[in-house]
C-alpha atoms as a PDB file:
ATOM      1  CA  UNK A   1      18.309  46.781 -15.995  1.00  0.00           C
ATOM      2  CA  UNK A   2      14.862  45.270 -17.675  1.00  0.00           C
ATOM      3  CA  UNK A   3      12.945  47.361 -19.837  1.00  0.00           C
ATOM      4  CA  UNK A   4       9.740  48.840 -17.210  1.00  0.00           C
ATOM      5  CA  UNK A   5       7.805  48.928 -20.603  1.00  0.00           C
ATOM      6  CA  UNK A   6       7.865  44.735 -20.483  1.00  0.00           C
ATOM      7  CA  UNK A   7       7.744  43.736 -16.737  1.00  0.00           C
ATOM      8  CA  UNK A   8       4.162  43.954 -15.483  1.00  0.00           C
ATOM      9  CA  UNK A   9       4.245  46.160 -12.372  1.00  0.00           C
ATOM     10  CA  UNK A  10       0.356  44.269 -11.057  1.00  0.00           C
ATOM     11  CA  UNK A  11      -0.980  40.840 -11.311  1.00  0.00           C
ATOM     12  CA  UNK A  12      -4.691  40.835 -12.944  1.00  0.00           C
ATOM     13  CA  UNK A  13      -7.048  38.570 -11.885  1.00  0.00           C
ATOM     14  CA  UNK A  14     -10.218  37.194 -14.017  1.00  0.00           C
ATOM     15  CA  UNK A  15     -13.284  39.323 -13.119  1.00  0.00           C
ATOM     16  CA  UNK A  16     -14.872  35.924 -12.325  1.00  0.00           C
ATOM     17  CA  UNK A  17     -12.813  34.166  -9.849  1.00  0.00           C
ATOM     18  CA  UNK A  18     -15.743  30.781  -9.427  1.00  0.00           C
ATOM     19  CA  UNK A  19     -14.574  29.662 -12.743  1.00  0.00           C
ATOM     20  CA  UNK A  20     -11.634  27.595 -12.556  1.00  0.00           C
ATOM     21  CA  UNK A  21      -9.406  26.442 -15.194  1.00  0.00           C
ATOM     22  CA  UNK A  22      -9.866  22.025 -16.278  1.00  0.00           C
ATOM     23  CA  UNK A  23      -7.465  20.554 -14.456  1.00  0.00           C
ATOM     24  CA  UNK A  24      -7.407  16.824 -13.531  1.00  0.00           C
ATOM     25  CA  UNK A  25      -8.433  16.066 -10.346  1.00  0.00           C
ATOM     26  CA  UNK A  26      -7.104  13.390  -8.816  1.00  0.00           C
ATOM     27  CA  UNK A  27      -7.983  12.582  -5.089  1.00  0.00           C
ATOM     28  CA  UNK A  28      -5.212  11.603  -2.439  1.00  0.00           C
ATOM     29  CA  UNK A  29      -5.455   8.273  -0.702  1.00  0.00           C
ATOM     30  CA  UNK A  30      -7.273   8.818   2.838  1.00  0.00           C
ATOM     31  CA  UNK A  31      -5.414   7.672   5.791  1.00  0.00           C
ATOM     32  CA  UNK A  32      -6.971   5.466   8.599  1.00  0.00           C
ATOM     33  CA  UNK A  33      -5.028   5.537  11.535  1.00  0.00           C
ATOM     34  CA  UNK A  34      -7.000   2.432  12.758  1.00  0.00           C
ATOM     35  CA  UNK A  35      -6.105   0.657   9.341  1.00  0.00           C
ATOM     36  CA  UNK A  36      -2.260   1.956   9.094  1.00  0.00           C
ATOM     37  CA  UNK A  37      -1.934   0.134  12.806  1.00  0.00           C
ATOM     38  CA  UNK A  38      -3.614  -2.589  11.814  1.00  0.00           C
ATOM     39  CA  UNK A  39      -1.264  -3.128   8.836  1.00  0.00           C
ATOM     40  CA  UNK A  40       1.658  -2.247  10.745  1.00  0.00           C
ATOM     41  CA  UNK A  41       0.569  -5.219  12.997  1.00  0.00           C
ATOM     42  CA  UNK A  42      -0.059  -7.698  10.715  1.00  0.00           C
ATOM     43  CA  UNK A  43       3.500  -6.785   9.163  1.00  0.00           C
ATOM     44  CA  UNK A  44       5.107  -7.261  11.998  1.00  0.00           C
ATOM     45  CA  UNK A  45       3.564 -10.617  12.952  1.00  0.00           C
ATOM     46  CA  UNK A  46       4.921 -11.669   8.783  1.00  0.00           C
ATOM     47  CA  UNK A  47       8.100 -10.539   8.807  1.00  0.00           C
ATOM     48  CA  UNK A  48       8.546 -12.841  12.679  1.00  0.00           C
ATOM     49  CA  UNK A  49       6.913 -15.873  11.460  1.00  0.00           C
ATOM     50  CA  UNK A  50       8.589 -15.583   7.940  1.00  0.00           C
ATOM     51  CA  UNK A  51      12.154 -15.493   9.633  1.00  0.00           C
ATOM     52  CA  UNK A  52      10.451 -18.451  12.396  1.00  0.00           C
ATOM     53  CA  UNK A  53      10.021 -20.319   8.998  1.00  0.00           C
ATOM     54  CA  UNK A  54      13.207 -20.013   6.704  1.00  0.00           C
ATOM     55  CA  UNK A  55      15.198 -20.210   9.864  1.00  0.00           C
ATOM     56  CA  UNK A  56      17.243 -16.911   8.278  1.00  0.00           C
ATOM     57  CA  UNK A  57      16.680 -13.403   8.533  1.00  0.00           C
ATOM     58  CA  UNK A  58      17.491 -13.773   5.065  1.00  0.00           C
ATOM     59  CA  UNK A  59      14.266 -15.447   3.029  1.00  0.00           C
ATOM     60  CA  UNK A  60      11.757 -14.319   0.546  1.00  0.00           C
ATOM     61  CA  UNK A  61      10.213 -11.079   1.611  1.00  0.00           C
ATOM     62  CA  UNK A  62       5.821 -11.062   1.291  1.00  0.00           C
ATOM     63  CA  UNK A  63       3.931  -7.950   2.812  1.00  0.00           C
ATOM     64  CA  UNK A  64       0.237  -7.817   3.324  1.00  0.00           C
ATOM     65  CA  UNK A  65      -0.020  -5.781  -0.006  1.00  0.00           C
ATOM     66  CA  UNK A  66       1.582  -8.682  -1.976  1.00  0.00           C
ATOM     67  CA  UNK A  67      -1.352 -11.001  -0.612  1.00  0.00           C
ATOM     68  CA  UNK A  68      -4.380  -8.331  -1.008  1.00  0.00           C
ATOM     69  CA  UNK A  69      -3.071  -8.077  -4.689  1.00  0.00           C
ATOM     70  CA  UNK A  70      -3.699 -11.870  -5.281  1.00  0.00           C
ATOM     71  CA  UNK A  71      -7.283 -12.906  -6.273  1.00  0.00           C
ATOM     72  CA  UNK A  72      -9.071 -13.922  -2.819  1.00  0.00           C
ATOM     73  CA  UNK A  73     -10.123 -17.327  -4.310  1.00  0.00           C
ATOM     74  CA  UNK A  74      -5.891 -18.049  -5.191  1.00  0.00           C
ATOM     75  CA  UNK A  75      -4.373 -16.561  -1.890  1.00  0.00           C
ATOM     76  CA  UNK A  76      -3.957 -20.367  -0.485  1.00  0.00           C
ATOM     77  CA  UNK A  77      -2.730 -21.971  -3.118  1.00  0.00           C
ATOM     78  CA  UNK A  78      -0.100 -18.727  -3.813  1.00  0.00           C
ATOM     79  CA  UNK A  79       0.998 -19.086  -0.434  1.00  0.00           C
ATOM     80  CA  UNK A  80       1.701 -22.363  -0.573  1.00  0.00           C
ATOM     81  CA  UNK A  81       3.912 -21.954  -3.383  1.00  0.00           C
ATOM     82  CA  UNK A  82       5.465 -18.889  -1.888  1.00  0.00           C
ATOM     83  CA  UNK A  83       6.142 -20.836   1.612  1.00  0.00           C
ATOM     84  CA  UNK A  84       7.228 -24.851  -0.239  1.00  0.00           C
ATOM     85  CA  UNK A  85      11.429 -23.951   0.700  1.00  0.00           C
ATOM     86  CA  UNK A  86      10.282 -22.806   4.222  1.00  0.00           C
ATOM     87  CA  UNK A  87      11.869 -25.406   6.624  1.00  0.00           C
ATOM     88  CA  UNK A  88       9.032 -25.539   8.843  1.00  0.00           C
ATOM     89  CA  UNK A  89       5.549 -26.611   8.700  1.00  0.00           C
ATOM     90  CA  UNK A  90       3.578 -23.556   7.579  1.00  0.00           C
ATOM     91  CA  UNK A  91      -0.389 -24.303   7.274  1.00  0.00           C
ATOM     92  CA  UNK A  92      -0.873 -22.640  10.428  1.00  0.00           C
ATOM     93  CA  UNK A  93       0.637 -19.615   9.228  1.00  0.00           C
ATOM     94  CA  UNK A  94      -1.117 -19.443   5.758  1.00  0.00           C
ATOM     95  CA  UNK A  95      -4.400 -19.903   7.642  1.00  0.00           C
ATOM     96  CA  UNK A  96      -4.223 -17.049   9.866  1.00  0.00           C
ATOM     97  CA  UNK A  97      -2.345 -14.950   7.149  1.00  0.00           C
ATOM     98  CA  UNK A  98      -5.994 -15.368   5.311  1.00  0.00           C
ATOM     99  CA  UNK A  99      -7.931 -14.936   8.439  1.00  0.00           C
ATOM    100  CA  UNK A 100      -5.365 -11.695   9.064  1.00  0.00           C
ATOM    101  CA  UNK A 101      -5.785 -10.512   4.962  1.00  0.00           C
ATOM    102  CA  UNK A 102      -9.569 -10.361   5.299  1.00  0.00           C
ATOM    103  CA  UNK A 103      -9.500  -7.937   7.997  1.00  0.00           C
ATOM    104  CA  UNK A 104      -7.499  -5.179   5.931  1.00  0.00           C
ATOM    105  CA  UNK A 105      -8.276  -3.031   3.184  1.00  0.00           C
ATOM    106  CA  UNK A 106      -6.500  -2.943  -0.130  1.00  0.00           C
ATOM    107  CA  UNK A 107      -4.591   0.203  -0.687  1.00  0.00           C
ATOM    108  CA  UNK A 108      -6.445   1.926  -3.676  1.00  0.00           C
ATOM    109  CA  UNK A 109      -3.374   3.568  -5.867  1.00  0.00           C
ATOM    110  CA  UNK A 110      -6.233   6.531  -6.717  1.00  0.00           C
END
């Protein structure tokens, strides 16, 4: 049995309950449901004209976060590179992939 001398029988709070300790705040990201179904779409719509284009369901996977992380003014080129061992023409799809990528927010880690 514990000693009742040591166990506190009452929690004490500070007289002033306004002032709060420093703690790091760090915010959460905000959620649009507009811009999660957006993203969803435009996933969707890459993952079916990826497979269209390697002829596999088994080729290089891109998501719209890989292209918003690529400077806007090197998307194209990127894409290019990304799509060369596709076995289909693809300048229709890395034209409305761009189109598609302007429309969407970034996801901000913070």
């Amino acid at each position: 049995m514990a000693d009742s001398s040591t166990t506190p029988t009452k929690v004490q709070f500070p007289e002033d309950l306004s002032e709060k300790p420093n703690l790091r705040h760090v915010p959460t990201q905000k959620y649009d449901r507009k811009e999660i179904s957006k993203r969803l779409e435009i996933e969707s719509w890459m993952e079916a004209q990826l497979q269209e284009l390697f002829e596999t369901e088994d080729y290089p996977q891109l998501d719209i976060d890989d292209v918003l992380q690529i400077k806007e003014n090197e998307r194209e080129q990127k894409l290019r590179e990304y799509l060369k061992q596709s076995k289909k023409p693809f300048e229709s799809f890395v034209q409305e992939l761009l189109k598609k990528a302007s429309t969407v927010k970034p996801v901000n880690p913070y």
